[in-house]
N, C-alpha and C. Protein backbone atom coordinates (compact mmCIF):
# COMPACT_ATOMS: atom_id res chain seq x y z
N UNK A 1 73.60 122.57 102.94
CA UNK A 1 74.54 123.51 102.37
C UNK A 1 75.25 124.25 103.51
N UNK A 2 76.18 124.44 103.25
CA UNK A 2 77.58 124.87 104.30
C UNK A 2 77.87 126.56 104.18
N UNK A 3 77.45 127.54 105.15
CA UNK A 3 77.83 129.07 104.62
C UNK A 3 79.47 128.98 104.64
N UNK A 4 79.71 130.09 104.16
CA UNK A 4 81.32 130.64 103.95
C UNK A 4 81.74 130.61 105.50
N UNK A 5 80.83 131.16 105.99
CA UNK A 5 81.25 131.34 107.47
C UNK A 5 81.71 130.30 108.32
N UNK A 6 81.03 128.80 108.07
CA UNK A 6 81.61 127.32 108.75
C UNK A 6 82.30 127.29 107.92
N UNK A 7 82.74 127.14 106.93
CA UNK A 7 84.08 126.61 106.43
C UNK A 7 84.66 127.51 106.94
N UNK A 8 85.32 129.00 107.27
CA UNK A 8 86.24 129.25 107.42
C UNK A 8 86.02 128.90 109.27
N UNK A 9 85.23 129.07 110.11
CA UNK A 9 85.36 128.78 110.94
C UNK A 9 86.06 127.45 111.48
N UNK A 10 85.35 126.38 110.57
CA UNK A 10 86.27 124.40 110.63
C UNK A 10 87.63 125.47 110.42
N UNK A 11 87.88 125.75 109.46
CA UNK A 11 89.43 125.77 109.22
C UNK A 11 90.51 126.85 109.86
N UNK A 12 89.37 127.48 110.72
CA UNK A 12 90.52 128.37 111.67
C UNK A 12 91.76 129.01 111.21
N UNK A 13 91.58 130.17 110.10
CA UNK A 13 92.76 130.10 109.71
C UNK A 13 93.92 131.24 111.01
N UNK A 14 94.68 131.22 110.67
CA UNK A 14 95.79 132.94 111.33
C UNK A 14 95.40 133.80 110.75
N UNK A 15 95.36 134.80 111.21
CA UNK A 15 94.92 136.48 110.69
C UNK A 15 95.62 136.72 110.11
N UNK A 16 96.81 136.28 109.63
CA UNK A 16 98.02 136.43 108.12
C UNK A 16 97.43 136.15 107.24
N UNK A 17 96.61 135.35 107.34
CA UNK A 17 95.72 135.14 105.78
C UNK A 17 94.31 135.81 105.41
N UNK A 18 94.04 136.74 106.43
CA UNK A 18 92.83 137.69 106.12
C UNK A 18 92.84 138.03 104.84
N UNK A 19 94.19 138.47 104.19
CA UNK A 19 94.30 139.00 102.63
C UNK A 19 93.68 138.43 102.05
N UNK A 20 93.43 136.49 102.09
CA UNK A 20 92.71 135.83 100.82
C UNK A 20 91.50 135.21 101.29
N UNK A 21 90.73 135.97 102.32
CA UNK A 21 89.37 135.31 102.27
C UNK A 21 88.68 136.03 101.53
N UNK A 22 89.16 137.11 101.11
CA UNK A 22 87.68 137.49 99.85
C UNK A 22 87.80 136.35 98.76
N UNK A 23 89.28 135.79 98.24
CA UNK A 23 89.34 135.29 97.28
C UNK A 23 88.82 133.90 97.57
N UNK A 24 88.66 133.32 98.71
CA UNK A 24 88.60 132.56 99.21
C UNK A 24 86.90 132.36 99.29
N UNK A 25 86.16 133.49 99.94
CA UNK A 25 84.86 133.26 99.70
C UNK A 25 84.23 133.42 98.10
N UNK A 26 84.72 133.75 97.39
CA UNK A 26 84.44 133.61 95.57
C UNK A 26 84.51 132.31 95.18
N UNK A 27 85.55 131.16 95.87
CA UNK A 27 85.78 130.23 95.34
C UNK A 27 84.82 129.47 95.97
N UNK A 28 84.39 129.46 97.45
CA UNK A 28 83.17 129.04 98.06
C UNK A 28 82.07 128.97 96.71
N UNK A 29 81.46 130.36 96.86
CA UNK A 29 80.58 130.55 96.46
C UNK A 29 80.37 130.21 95.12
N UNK A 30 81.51 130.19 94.25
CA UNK A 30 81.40 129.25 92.99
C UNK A 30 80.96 127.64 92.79
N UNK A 31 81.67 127.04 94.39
CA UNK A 31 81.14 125.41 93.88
C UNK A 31 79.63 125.39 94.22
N UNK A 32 79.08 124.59 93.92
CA UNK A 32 77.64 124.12 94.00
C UNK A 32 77.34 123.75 95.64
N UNK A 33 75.94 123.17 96.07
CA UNK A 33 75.88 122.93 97.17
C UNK A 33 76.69 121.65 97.51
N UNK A 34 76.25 120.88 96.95
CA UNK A 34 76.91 119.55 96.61
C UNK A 34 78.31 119.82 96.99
N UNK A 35 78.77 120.65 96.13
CA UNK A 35 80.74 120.36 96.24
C UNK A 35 80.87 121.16 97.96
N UNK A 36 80.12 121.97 98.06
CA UNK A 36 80.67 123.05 99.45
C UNK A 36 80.29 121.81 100.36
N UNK A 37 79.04 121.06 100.32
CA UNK A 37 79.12 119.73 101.38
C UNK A 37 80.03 118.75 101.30
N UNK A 38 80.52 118.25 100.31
CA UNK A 38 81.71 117.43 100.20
C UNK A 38 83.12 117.99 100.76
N UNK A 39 83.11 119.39 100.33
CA UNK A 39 84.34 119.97 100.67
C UNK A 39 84.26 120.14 102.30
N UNK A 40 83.45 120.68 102.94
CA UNK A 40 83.56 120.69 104.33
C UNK A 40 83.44 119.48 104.85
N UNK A 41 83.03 117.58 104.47
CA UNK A 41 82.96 116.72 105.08
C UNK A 41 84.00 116.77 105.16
N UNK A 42 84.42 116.30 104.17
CA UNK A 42 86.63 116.13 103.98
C UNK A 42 87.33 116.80 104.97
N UNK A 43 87.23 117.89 105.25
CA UNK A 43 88.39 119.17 105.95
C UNK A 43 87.57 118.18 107.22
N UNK A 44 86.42 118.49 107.63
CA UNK A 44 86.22 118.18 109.19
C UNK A 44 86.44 116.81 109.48
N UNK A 45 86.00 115.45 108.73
CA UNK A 45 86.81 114.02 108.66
C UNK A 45 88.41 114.22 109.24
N UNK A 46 89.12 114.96 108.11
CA UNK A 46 90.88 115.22 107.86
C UNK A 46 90.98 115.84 109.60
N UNK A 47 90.10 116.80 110.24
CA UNK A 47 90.65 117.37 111.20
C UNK A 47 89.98 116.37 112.41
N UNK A 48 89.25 115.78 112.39
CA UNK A 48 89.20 114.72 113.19
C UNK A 48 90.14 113.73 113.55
N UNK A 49 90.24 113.07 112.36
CA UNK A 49 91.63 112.19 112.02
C UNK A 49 93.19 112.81 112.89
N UNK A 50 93.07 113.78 113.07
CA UNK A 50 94.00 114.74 112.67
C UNK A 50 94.85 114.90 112.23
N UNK A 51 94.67 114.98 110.95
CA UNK A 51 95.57 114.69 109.17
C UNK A 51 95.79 116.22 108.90
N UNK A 52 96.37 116.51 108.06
CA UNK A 52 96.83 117.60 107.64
C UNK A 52 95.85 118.39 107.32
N UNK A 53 95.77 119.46 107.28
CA UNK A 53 94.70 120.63 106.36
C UNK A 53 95.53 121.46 106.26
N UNK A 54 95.94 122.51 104.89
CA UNK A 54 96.72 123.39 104.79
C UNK A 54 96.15 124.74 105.94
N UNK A 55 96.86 124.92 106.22
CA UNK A 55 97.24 126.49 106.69
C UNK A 55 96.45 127.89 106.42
N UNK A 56 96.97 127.65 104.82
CA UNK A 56 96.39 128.19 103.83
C UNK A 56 94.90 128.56 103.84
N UNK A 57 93.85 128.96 103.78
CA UNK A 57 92.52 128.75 104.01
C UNK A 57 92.14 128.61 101.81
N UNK A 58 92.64 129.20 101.58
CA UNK A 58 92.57 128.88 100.00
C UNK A 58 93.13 127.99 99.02
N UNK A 59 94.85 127.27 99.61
CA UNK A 59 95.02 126.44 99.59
C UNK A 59 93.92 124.76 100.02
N UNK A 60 93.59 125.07 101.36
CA UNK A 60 92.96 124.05 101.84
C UNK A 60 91.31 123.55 100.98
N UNK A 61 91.03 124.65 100.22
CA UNK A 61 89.82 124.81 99.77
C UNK A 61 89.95 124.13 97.74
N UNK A 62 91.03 124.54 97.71
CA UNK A 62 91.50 124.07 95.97
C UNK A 62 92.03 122.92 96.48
N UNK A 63 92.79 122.22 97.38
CA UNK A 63 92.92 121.04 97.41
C UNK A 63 92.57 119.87 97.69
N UNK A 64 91.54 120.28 98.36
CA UNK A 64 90.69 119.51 98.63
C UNK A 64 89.23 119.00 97.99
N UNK A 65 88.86 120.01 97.09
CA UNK A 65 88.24 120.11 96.00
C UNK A 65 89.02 119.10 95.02
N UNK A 66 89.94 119.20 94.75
CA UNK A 66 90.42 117.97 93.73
C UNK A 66 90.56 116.78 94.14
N UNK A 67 90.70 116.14 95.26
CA UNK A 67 90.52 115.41 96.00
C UNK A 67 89.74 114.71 95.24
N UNK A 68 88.11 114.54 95.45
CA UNK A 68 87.55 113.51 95.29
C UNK A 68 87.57 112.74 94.46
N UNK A 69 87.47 111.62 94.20
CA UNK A 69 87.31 110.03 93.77
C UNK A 69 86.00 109.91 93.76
N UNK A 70 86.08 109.58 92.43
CA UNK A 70 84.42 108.74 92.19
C UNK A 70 84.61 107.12 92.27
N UNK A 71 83.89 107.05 93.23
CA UNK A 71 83.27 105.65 93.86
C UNK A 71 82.45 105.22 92.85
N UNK A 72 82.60 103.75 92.34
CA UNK A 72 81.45 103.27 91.50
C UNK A 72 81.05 101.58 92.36
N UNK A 73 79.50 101.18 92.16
CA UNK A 73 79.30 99.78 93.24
C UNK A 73 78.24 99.60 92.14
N UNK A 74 78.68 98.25 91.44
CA UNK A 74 77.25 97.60 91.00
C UNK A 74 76.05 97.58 91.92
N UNK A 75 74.94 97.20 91.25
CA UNK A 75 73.50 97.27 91.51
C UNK A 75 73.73 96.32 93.29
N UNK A 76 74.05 94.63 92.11
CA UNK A 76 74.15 93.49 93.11
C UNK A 76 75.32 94.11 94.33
N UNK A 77 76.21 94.36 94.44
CA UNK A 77 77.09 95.00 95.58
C UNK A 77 76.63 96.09 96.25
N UNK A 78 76.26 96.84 95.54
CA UNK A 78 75.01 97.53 96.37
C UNK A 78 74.24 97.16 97.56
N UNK A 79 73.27 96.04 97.01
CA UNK A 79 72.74 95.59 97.49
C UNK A 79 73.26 94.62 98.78
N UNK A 80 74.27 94.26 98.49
CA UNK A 80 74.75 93.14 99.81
C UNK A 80 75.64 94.23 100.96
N UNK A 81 76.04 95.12 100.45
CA UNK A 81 76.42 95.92 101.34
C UNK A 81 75.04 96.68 102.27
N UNK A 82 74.21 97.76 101.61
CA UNK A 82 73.42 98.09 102.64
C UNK A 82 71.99 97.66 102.39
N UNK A 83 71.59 96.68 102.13
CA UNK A 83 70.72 95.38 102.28
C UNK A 83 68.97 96.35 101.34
N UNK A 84 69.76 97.08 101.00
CA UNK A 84 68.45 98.00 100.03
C UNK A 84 68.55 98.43 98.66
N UNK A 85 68.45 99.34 97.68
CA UNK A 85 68.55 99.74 96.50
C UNK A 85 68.53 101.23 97.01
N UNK A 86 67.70 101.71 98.27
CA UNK A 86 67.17 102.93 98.20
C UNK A 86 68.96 103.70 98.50
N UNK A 87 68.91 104.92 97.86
CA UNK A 87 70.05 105.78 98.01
C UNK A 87 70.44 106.20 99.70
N UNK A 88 71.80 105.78 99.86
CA UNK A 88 71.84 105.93 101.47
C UNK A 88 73.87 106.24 101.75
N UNK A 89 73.86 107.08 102.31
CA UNK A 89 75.60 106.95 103.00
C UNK A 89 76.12 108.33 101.47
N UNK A 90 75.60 108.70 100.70
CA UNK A 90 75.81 109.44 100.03
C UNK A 90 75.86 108.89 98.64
N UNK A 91 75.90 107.79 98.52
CA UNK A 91 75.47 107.03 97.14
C UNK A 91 74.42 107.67 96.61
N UNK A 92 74.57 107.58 95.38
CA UNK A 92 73.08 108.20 93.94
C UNK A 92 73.38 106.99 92.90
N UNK A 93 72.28 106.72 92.64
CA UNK A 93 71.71 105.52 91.51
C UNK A 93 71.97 106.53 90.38
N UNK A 94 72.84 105.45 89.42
CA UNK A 94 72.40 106.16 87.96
C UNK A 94 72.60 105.10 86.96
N UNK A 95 72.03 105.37 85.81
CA UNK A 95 71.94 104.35 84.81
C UNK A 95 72.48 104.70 83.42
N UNK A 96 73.80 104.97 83.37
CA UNK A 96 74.52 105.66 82.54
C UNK A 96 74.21 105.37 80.64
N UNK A 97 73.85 103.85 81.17
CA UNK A 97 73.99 103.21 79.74
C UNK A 97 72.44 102.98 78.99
N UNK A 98 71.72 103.21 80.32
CA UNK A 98 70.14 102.92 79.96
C UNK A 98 69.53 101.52 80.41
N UNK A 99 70.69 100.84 80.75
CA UNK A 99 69.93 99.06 80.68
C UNK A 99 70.77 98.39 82.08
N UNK A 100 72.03 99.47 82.36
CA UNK A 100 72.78 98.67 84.05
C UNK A 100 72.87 99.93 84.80
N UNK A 101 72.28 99.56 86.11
CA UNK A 101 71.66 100.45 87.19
C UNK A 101 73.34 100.41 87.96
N UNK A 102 74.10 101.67 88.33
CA UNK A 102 74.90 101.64 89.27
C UNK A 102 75.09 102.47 90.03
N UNK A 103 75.68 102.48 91.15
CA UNK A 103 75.68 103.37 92.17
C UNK A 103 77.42 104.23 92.27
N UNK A 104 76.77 105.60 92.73
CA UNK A 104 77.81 106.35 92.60
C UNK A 104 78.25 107.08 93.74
N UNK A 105 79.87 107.60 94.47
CA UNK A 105 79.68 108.67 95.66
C UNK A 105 80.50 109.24 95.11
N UNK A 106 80.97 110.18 94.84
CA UNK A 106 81.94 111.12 95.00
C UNK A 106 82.54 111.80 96.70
């Protein structure tokens, strides 16, 4: 889990936007652990890359949040990709239907 404090630190904002980090840490603190780790892989990936990240520090945080794509990989593709079943790279097993096992990332 990611404090308020590394995300705004990754995202470096300008002191023009001091006004919206309160609003900014509410919206933190609303997603789950899960989403605050997804959300900071993305921004630090994007600033690696060095792809865009808004400016914005609250912008950068709602847009990137919508962002994700759910990844779906049968059992068998699963399997030929990382040569196991066990959950790995951020994949989770689930069995939506009760009877076909598939793998998921967001």
């Amino acid at each position: 889990m990611k404090t308020f404090e590394e995300i705004i630190s990754l995202l470096n904002p300008d002191e023009k936007y001091n006004p919206v980090l309160g609003q900014c840490q509410q919206l933190w603190n609303s997603f789950s652990s899960d989403k605050q780790d997804f959300v900071y892989r993305i921004i630090s990936e994007k600033k690696e890359r060095k792809e865009f990240v808004d400016y914005n520090p609250l912008f950068a945080l709602k847009r990137t949040y919508r962002a994700p794509k759910r990844q779906v990989m049968s059992y068998a593709d699963y399997y030929v990709k990382f040569g196991t079943t066990e959950e790995r790279d951020g994949w989770k097993m689930e069995n939506p239907t009760g009877n076909k096992v598939i793998y998921v990332k967001q």
